[in-house]
Protein backbone atom coordinates (compact mmCIF):
# COMPACT_ATOMS: atom_id res chain seq x y z
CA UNK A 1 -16.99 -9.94 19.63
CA UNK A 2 -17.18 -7.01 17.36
CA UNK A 3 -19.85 -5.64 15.03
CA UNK A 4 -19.67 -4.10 12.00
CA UNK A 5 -21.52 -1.03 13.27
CA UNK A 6 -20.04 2.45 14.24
CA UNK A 7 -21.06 5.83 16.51
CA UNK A 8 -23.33 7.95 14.39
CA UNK A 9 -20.57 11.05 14.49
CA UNK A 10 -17.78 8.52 13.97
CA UNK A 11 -19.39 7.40 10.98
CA UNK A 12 -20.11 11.17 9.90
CA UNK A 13 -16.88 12.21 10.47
CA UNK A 14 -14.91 9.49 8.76
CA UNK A 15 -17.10 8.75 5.29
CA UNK A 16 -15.28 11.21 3.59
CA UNK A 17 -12.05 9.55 4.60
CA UNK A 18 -13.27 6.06 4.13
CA UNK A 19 -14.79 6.54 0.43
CA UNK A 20 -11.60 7.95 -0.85
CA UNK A 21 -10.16 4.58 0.20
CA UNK A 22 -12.78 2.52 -1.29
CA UNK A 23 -13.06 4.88 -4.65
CA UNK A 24 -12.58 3.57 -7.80
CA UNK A 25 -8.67 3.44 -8.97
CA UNK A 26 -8.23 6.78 -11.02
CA UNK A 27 -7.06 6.42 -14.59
CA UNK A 28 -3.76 6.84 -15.40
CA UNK A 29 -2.68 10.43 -16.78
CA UNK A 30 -0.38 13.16 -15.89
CA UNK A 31 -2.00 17.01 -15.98
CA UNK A 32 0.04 20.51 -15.85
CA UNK A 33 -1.19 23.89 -15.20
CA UNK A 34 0.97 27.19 -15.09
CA UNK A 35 0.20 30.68 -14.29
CA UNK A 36 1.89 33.81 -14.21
CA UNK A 37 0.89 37.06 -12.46
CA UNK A 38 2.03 40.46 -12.60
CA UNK A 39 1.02 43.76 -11.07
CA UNK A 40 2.22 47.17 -11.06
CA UNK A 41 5.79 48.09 -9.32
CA UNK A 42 7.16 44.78 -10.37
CA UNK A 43 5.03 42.62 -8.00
CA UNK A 44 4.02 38.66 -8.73
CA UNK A 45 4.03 35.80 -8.73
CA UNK A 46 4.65 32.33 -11.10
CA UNK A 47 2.86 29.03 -10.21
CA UNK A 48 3.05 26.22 -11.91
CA UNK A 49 1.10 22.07 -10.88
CA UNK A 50 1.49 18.80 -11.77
CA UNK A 51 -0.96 16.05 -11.02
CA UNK A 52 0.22 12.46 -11.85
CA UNK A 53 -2.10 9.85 -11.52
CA UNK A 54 -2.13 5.89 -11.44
CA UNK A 55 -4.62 3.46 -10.10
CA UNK A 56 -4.56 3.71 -6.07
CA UNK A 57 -1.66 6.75 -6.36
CA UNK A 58 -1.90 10.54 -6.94
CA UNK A 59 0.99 12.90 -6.28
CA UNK A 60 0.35 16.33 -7.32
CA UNK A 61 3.52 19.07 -6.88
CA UNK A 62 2.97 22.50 -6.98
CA UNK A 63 5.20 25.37 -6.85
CA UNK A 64 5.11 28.58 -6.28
CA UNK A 65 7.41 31.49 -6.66
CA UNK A 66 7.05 35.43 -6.05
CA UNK A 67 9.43 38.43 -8.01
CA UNK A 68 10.69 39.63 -4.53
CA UNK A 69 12.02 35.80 -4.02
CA UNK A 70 9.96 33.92 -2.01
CA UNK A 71 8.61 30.40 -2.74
CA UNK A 72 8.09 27.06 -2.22
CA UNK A 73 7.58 23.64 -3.74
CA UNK A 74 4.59 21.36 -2.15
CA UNK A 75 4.07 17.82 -3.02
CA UNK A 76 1.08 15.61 -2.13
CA UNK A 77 0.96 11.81 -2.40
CA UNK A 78 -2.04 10.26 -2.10
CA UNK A 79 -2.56 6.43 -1.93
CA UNK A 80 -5.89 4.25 -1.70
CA UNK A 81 -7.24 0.79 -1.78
CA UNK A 82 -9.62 -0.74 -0.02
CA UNK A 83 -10.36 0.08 3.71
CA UNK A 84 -7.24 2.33 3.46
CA UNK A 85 -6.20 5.53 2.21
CA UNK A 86 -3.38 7.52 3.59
CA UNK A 87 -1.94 10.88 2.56
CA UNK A 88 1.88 12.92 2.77
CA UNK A 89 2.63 16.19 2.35
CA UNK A 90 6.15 17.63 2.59
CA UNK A 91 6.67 21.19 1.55
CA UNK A 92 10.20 22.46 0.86
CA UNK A 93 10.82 26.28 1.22
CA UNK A 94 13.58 28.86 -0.82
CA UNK A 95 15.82 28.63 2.17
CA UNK A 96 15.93 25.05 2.29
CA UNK A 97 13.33 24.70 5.44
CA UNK A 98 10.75 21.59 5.48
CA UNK A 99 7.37 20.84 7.21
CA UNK A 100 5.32 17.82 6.43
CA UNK A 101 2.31 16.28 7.58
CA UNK A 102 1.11 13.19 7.11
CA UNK A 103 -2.55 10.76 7.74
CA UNK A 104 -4.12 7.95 7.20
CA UNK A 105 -7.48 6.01 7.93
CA UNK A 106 -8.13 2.26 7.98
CA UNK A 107 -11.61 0.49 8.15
CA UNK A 108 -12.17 -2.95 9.23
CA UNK A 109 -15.18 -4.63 10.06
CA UNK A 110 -16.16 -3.12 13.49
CA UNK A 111 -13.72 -0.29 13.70
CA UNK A 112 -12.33 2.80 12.26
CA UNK A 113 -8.69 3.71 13.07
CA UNK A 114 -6.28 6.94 12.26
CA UNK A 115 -3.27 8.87 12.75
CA UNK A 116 -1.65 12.14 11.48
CA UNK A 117 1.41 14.15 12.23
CA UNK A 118 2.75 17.18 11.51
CA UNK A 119 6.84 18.52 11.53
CA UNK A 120 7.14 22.19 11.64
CA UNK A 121 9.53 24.13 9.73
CA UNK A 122 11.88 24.47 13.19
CA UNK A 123 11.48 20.66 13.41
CA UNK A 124 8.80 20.53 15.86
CA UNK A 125 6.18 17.69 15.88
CA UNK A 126 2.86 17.00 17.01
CA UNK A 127 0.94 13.78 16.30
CA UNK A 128 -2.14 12.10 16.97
CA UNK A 129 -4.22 8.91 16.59
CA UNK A 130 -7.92 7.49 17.31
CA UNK A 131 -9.63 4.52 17.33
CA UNK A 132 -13.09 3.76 17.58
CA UNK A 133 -14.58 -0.09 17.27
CA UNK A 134 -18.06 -1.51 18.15
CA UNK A 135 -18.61 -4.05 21.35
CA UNK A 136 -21.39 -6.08 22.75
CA UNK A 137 -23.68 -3.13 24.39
CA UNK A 138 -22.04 -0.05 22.53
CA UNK A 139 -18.90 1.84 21.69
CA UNK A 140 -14.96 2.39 22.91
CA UNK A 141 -12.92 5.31 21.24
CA UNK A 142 -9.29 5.37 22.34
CA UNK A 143 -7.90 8.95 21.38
CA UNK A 144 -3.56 10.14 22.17
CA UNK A 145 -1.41 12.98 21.02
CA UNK A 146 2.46 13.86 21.27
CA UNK A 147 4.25 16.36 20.69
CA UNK A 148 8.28 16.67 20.43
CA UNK A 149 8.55 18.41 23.40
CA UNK A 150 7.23 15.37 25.67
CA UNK A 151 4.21 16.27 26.00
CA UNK A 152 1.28 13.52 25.80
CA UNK A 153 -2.21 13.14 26.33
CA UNK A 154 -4.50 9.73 26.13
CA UNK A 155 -8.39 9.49 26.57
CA UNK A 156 -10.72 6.67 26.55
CA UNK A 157 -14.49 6.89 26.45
CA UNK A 158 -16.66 3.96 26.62
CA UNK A 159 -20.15 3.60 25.90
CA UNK A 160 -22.56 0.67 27.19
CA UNK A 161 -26.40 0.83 26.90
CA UNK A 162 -28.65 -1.41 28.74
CA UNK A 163 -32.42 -1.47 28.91
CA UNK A 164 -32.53 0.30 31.60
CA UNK A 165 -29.23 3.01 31.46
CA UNK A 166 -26.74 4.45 29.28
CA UNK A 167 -22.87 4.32 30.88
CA UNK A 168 -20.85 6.62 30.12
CA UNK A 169 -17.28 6.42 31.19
CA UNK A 170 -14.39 8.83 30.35
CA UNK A 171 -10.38 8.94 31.01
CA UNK A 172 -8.16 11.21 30.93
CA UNK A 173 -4.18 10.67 31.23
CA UNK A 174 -1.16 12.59 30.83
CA UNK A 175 2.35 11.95 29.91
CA UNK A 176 3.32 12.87 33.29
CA UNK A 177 0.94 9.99 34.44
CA UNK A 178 -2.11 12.34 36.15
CA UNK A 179 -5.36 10.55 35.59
CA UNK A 180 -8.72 11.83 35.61
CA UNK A 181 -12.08 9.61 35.26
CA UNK A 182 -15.89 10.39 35.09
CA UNK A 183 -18.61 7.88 35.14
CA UNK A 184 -22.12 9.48 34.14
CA UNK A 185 -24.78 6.85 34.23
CA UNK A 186 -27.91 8.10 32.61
CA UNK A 187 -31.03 6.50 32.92
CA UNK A 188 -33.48 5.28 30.44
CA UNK A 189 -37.30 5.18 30.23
């Protein structure tokens, strides 16, 4: 049986996260902002953003674009509703190369779950997730990442406290399927 309570850093590092899902929808509207800048010698640059907003969605595109020829065009899509938000960003060089990233959190009663990933220009990719949830006499957090390259790691910590000890245990496995564990039991007055 879970509870609807959550590790004091878990909590701290996840509010921020966990609000924007929860906030108010935006109002509707679309906003633009350009800017030009030039220097001596022919250097500079042009930017230019748009922000479009509806209630639970906000993509914003921005691009950006220098005299000598170099550039890019970003866009960010952000969605939220209750318990979840999640976020995408895919930017889209002169030369046609792409990286992207995306996240997103969830919140139910007892737990707080994520995942991001990230695609390199060259097409690489590393991801990640976490989960952390409440039990009976403390805490578990479940942790992994990947990469394209087959590499993997997975670690587990669990937390009991008694009256009389705190248990901490810890795992540690590879893709490859080496494990590593440590148990620190530390006692209470």
């Amino acid at each position: 049986m879970t509870k609807p309570l959550l590790p004091t850093l878990t909590v701290a590092a996840m509010t921020a996260l966990i609000g924007l899902a929860q906030a108010a929808p935006s109002q509707a509207g679309v906003r633009n902002h350009w800017r030009s800048v030039q220097g001596p010698r022919g250097r500079g640059y042009a930017t230019g953003r748009t922000v479009t907003r509806t209630p639970g969605d906000t993509t914003a595109t921005r691009t950006v674009q220098t005299n000598s020829g170099h550039g890019y065009t970003q866009t960010r899509n952000t969605t939220h509703s209750p318990g979840q938000a999640s976020n995408q960003v895919t930017r889209t060089y002169d030369d046609g190369a792409t990286a992207s990233r995306s996240g997103s959190v969830s919140h139910e009663p007892g737990s707080v779950s994520w995942d991001r990933s990230h695609t390199g220009a060259a097409g690489n990719i590393q991801s990640g997730w976490g989960t952390v949830y409440r039990t009976d006499d403390g805490y578990t957090r479940s942790r992994g990442v990947s990469t394209s390259n087959g590499r993997s790691l997975t670690a587990t910590k669990d937390v009991s406290v008694s009256d009389s000890a705190i248990t901490v245990a810890k795992t540690v496995t590879t893709g490859s399927g080496s494990s590593v564990t440590q148990t620190n039991v530390i006692g209470r007055r």
